[in-house]
Protein backbone atom coordinates (compact mmCIF):
# COMPACT_ATOMS: atom_id res chain seq x y z
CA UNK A 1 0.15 -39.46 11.54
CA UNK A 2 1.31 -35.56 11.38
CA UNK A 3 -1.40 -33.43 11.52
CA UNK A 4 -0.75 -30.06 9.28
CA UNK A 5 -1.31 -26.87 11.38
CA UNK A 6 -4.54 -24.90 10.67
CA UNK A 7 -3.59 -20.81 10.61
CA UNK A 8 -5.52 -18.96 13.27
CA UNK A 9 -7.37 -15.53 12.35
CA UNK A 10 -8.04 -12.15 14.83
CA UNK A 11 -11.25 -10.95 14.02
CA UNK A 12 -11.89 -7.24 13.30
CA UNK A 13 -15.04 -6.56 14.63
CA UNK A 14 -15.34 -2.13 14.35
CA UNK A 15 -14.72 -0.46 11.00
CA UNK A 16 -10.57 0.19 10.59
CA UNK A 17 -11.35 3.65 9.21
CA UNK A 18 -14.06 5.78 11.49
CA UNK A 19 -14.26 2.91 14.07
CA UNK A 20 -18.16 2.17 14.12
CA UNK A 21 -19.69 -0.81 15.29
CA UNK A 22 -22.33 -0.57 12.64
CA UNK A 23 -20.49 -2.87 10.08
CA UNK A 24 -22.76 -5.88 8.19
CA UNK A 25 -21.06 -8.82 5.85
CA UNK A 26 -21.53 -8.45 2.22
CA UNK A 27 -19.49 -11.56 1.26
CA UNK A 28 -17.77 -14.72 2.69
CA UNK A 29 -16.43 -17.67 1.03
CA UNK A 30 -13.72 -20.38 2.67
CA UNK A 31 -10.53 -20.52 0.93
CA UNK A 32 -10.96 -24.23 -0.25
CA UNK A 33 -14.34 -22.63 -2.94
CA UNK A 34 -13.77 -22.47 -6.39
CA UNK A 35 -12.19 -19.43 -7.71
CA UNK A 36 -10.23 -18.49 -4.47
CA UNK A 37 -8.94 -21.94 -4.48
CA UNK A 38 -7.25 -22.27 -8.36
CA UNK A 39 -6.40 -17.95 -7.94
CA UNK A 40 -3.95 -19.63 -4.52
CA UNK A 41 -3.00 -22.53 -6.24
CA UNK A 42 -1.92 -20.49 -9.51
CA UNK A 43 -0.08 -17.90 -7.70
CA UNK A 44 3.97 -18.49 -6.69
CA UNK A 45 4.81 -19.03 -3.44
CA UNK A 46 7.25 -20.51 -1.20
CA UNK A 47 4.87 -23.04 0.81
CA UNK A 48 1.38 -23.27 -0.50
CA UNK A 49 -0.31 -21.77 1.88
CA UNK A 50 -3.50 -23.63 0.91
CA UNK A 51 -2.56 -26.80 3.04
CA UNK A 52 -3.03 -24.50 6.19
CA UNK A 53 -6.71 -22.71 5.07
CA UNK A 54 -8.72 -26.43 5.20
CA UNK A 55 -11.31 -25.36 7.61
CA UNK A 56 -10.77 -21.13 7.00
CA UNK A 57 -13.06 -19.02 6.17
CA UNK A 58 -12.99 -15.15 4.70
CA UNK A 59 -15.92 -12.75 5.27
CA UNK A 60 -15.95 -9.17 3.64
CA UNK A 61 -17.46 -6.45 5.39
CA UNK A 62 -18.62 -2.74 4.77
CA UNK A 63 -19.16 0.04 7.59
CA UNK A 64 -22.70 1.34 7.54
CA UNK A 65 -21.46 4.75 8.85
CA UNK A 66 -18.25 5.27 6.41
CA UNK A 67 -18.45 3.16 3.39
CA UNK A 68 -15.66 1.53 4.67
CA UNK A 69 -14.75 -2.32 2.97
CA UNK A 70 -12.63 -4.37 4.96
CA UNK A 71 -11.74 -8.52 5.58
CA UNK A 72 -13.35 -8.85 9.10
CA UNK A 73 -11.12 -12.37 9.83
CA UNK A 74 -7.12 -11.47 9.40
CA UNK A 75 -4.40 -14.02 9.95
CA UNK A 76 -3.28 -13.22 13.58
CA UNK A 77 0.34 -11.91 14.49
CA UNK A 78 2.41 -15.41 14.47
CA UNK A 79 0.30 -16.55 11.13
CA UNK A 80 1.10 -13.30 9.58
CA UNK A 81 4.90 -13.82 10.17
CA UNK A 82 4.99 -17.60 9.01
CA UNK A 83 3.17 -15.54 5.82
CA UNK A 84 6.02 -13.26 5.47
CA UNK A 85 8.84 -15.57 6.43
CA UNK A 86 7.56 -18.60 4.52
CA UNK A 87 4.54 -18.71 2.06
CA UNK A 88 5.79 -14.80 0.73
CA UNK A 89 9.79 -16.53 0.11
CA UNK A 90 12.63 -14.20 -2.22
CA UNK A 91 12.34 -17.30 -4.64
CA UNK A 92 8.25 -16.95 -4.94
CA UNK A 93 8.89 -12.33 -5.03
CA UNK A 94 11.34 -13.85 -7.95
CA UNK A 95 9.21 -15.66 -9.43
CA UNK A 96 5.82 -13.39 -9.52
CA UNK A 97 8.20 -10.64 -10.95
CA UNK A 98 9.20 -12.68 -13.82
CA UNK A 99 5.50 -13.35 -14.14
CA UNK A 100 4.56 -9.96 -14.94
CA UNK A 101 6.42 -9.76 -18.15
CA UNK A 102 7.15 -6.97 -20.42
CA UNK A 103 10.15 -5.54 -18.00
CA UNK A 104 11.61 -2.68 -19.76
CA UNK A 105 8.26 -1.17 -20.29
CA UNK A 106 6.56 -1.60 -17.31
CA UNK A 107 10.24 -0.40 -15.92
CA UNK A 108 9.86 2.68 -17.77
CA UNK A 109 6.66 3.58 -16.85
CA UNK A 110 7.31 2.87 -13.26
CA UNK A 111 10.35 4.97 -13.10
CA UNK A 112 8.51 7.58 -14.76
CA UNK A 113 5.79 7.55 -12.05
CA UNK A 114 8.35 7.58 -9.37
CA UNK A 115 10.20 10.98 -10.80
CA UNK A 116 6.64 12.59 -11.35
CA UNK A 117 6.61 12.08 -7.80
CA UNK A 118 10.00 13.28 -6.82
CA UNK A 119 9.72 16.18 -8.96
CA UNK A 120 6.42 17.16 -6.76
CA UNK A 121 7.45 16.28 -3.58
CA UNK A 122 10.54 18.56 -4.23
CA UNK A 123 8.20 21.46 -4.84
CA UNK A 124 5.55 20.66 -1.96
CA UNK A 125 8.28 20.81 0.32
CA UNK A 126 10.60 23.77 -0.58
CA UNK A 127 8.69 26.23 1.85
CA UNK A 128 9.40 24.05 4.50
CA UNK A 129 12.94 23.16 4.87
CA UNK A 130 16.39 25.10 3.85
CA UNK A 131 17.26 26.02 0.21
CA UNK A 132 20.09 24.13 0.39
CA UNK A 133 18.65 21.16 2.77
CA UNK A 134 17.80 18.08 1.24
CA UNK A 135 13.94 16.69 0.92
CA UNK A 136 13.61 13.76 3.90
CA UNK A 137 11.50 11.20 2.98
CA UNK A 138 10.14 7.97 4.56
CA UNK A 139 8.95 5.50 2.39
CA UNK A 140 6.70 2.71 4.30
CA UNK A 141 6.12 -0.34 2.95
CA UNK A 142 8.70 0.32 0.38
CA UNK A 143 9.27 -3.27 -0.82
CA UNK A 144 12.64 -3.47 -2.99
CA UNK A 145 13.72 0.41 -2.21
CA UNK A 146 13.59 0.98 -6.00
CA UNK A 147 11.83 4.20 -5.10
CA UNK A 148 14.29 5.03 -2.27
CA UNK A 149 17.24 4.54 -4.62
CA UNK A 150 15.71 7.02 -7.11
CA UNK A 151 14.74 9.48 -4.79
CA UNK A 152 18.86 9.36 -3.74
CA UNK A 153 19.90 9.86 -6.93
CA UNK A 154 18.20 13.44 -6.53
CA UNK A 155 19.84 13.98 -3.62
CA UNK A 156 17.32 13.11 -0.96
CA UNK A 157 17.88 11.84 2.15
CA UNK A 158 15.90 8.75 2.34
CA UNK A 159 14.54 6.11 5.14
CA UNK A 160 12.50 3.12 4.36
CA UNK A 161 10.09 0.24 6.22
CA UNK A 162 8.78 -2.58 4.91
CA UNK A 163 8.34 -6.18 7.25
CA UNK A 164 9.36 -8.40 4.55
CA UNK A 165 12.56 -10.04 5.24
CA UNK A 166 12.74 -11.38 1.85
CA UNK A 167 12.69 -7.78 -0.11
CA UNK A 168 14.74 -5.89 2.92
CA UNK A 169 18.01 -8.84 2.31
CA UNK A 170 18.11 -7.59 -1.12
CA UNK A 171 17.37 -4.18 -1.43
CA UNK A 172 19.38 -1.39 -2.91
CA UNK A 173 19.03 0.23 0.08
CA UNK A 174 19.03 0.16 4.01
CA UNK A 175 15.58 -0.74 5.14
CA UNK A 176 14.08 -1.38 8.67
CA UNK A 177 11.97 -3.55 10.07
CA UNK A 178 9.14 -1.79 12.00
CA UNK A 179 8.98 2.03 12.97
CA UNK A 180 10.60 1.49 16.44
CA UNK A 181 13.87 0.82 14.04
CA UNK A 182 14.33 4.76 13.52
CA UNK A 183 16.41 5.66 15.95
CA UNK A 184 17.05 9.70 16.10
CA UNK A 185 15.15 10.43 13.46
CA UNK A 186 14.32 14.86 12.52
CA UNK A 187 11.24 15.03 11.02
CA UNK A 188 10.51 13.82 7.33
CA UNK A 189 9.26 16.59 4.84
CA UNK A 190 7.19 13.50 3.10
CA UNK A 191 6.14 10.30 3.82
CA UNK A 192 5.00 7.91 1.32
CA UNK A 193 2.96 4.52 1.76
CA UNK A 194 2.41 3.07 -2.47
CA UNK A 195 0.27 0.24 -2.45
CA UNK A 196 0.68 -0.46 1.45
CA UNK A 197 -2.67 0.67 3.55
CA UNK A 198 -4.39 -2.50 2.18
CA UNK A 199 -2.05 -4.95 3.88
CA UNK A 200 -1.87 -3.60 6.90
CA UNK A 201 -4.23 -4.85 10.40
CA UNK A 202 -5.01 -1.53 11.46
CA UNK A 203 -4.17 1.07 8.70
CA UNK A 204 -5.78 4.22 10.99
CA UNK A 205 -3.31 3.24 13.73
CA UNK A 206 -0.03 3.33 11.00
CA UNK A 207 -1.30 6.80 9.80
CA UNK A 208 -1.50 8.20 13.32
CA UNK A 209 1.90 6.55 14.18
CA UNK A 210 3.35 7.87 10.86
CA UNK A 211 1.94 11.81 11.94
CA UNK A 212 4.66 12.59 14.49
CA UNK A 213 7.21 12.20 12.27
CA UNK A 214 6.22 14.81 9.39
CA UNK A 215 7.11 17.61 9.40
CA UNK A 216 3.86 20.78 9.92
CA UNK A 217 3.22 21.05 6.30
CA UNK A 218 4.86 17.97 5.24
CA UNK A 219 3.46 15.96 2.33
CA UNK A 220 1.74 12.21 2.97
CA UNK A 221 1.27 10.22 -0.07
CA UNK A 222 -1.13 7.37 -0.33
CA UNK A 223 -1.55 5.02 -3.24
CA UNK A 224 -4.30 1.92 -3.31
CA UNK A 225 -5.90 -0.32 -5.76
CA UNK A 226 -9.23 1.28 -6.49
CA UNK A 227 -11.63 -0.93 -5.14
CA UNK A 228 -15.09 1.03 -6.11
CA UNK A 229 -18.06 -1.81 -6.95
CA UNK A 230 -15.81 -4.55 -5.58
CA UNK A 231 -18.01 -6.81 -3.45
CA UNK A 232 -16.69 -10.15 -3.20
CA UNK A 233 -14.59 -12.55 -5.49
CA UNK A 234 -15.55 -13.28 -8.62
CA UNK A 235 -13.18 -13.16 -11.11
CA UNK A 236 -9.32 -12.52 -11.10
CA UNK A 237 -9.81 -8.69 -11.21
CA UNK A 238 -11.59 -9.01 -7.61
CA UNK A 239 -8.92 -11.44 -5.99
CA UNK A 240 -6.13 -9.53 -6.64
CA UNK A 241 -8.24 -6.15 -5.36
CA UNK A 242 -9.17 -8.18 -1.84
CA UNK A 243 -7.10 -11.16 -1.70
CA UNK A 244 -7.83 -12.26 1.92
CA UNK A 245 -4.63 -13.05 2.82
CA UNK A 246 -2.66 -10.16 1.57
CA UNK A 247 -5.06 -6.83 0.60
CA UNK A 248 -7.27 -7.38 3.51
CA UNK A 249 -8.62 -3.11 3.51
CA UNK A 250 -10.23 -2.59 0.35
CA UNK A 251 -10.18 1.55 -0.15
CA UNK A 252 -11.75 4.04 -2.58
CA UNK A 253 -11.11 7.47 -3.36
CA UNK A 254 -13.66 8.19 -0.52
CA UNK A 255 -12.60 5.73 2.20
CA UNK A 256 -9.05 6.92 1.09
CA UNK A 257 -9.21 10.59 1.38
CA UNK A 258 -11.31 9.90 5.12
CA UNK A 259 -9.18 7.68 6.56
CA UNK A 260 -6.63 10.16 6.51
CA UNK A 261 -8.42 13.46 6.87
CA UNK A 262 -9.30 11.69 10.24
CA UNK A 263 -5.99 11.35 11.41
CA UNK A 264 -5.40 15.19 10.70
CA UNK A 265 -4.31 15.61 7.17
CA UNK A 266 -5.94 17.55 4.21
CA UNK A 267 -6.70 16.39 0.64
CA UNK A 268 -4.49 18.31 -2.04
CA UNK A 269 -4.18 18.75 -5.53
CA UNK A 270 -1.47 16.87 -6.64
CA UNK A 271 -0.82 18.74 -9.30
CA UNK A 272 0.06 18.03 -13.09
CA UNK A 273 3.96 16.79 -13.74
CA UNK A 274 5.26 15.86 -17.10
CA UNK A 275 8.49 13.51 -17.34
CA UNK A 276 8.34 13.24 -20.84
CA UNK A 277 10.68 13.98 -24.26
CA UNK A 278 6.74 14.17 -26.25
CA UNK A 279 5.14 17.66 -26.33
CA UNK A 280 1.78 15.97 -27.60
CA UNK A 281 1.98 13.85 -24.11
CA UNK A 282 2.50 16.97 -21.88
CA UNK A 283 -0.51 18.43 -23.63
CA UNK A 284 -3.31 15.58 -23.21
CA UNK A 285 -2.09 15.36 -19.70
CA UNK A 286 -2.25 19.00 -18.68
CA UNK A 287 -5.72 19.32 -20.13
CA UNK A 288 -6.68 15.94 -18.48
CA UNK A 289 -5.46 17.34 -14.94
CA UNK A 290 -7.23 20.52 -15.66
CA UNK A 291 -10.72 18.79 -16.27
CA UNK A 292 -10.21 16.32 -13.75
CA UNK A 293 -8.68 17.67 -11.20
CA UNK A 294 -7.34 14.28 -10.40
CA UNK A 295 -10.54 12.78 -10.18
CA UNK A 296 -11.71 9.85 -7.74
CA UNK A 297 -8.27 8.64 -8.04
CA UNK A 298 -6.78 6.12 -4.98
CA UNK A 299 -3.78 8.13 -5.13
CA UNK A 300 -3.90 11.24 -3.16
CA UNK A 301 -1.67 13.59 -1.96
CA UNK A 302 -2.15 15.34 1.92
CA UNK A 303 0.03 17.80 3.93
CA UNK A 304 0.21 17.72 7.60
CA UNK A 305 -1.85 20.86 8.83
């Protein structure tokens, strides 16, 4: 009789963003409990991964020191690339895409996010390279490269990372695997990491990786579910804020804004931008970056001082 492999976790003992010892559970379930169990077993995937989590268990933790919330026990480096290579399949991506629905508007809105960005990395960065240069931008954890391709078709010269095989074979543009992949790189005048700090094993380590290769004054975008009051998982809302498998750093605008301003970056306004054809749009949204200055947002713009 064939016994199924159990996956094997590394356990992250010090907090990911300040490093502190001081770090106490506030939550632990195994993966085989009602909700976690039917949110798995609902979700697309290319192998289940649910026949390999019999004995697992998750524990949520929170840094005494920082604030910090993190997934102490993390699938270790082989389990993470059986994740990638066969639980996270093109035919399950295909699948969860057609899951979210409503295409051309969510397609819409999305491409109207990315220009808002373009449009404001173009003007963060104009002191800091030629007039006639273009903007250089790396894109980590880029997924498809839908953001890439639009940032080409305004003429920027664009580089993007992202480990899974499944999105790089069929992306609209060239992606690498891992950092050490950029070979001869000049420096980027942005990077950009949207929805990507939350997957990753050591996110302070990937920010001071990512810091040699900005530019002095280069911009550093970072995007994250907002995971404020999020203490274990209740509902659906929670899983997909701290699924333990996938979003195993759960951020808020504070842990956010120190994790990088540790590494050597500083907070900045992001500034209002208004890709819209409706004057009564650009209105509310100017007076709703002018009162809130953009807020506790999880999306936050630095420059490299």
């Amino acid at each position: 009789m064939t016994t199924t492999p159990q996956a094997e976790f590394n356990e992250r003992r010090d907090c990911i963003n300040c490093g502190s010892a001081h770090v106490g559970e506030i939550s632990r379930g195994r993966y085989t409990d009602q909700p976690l169990r039917g949110f798995i077993n609902d979700d697309p995937w290319g192998t289940n991964p649910l026949q390999h989590l019999e004995n697992a268990e998750w524990i949520l933790v929170q840094c005494a020191d920082c604030s910090q919330t993190f997934h102490a026990r993390i699938l270790n480096p082989e389990w993470n690339a059986r994740r990638f290579a066969e639980w996270m399949s093109a035919d399950a991506f295909e699948e969860w895409e057609k899951r979210l629905g409503n295409a051309a508007p969510r397609h819409f809105q999305e491409g109207r996010e990315h220009v808002g960005h373009i449009l404001r990395i173009e003007k963060f960065t104009k002191t800091i390279r030629e007039p006639a240069a273009p903007v250089r931008l790396l894109d980590f954890g880029c997924g498809w490269g839908d953001f890439l391709a639009l940032c080409q078709q305004f003429g920027f010269d664009v580089a993007g990372v992202d480990r899974s095989e499944a999105r790089r074979s069929v992306s609209k543009v060239p992606i690498y695997a891992a950092l050490d992949d950029l070979q001869d790189q000049k420096p980027f005048h942005a990077i950009t990491l949207f929805e990507t700090l939350e997957h990753l094993d050591n996110p302070a380590a990937t920010l001071r990786s990512l810091a040699p290769l900005l530019a002095q004054g280069g911009v550093l975008i970072l995007e994250t579910p907002d995971c404020s009051g999020v203490t274990g998982i209740r509902n659906h809302d929670d899983y997909r804020k701290i699924h333990p498998l996938d979003h195993i750093n759960a951020f808020t605008h504070q842990t956010l804004r120190s994790i990088a301003e540790r590494v050597g970056f500083r907070c900045v306004s992001r500034g209002a931008t208004h890709v819209t054809a409706n004057l009564y749009q650009v209105i509310r949204r100017q007076a709703k970056h002018i009162l809130r200055r953009d807020g506790r947002s999880t999306q936050l713009y630095f420059v490299k001082c």
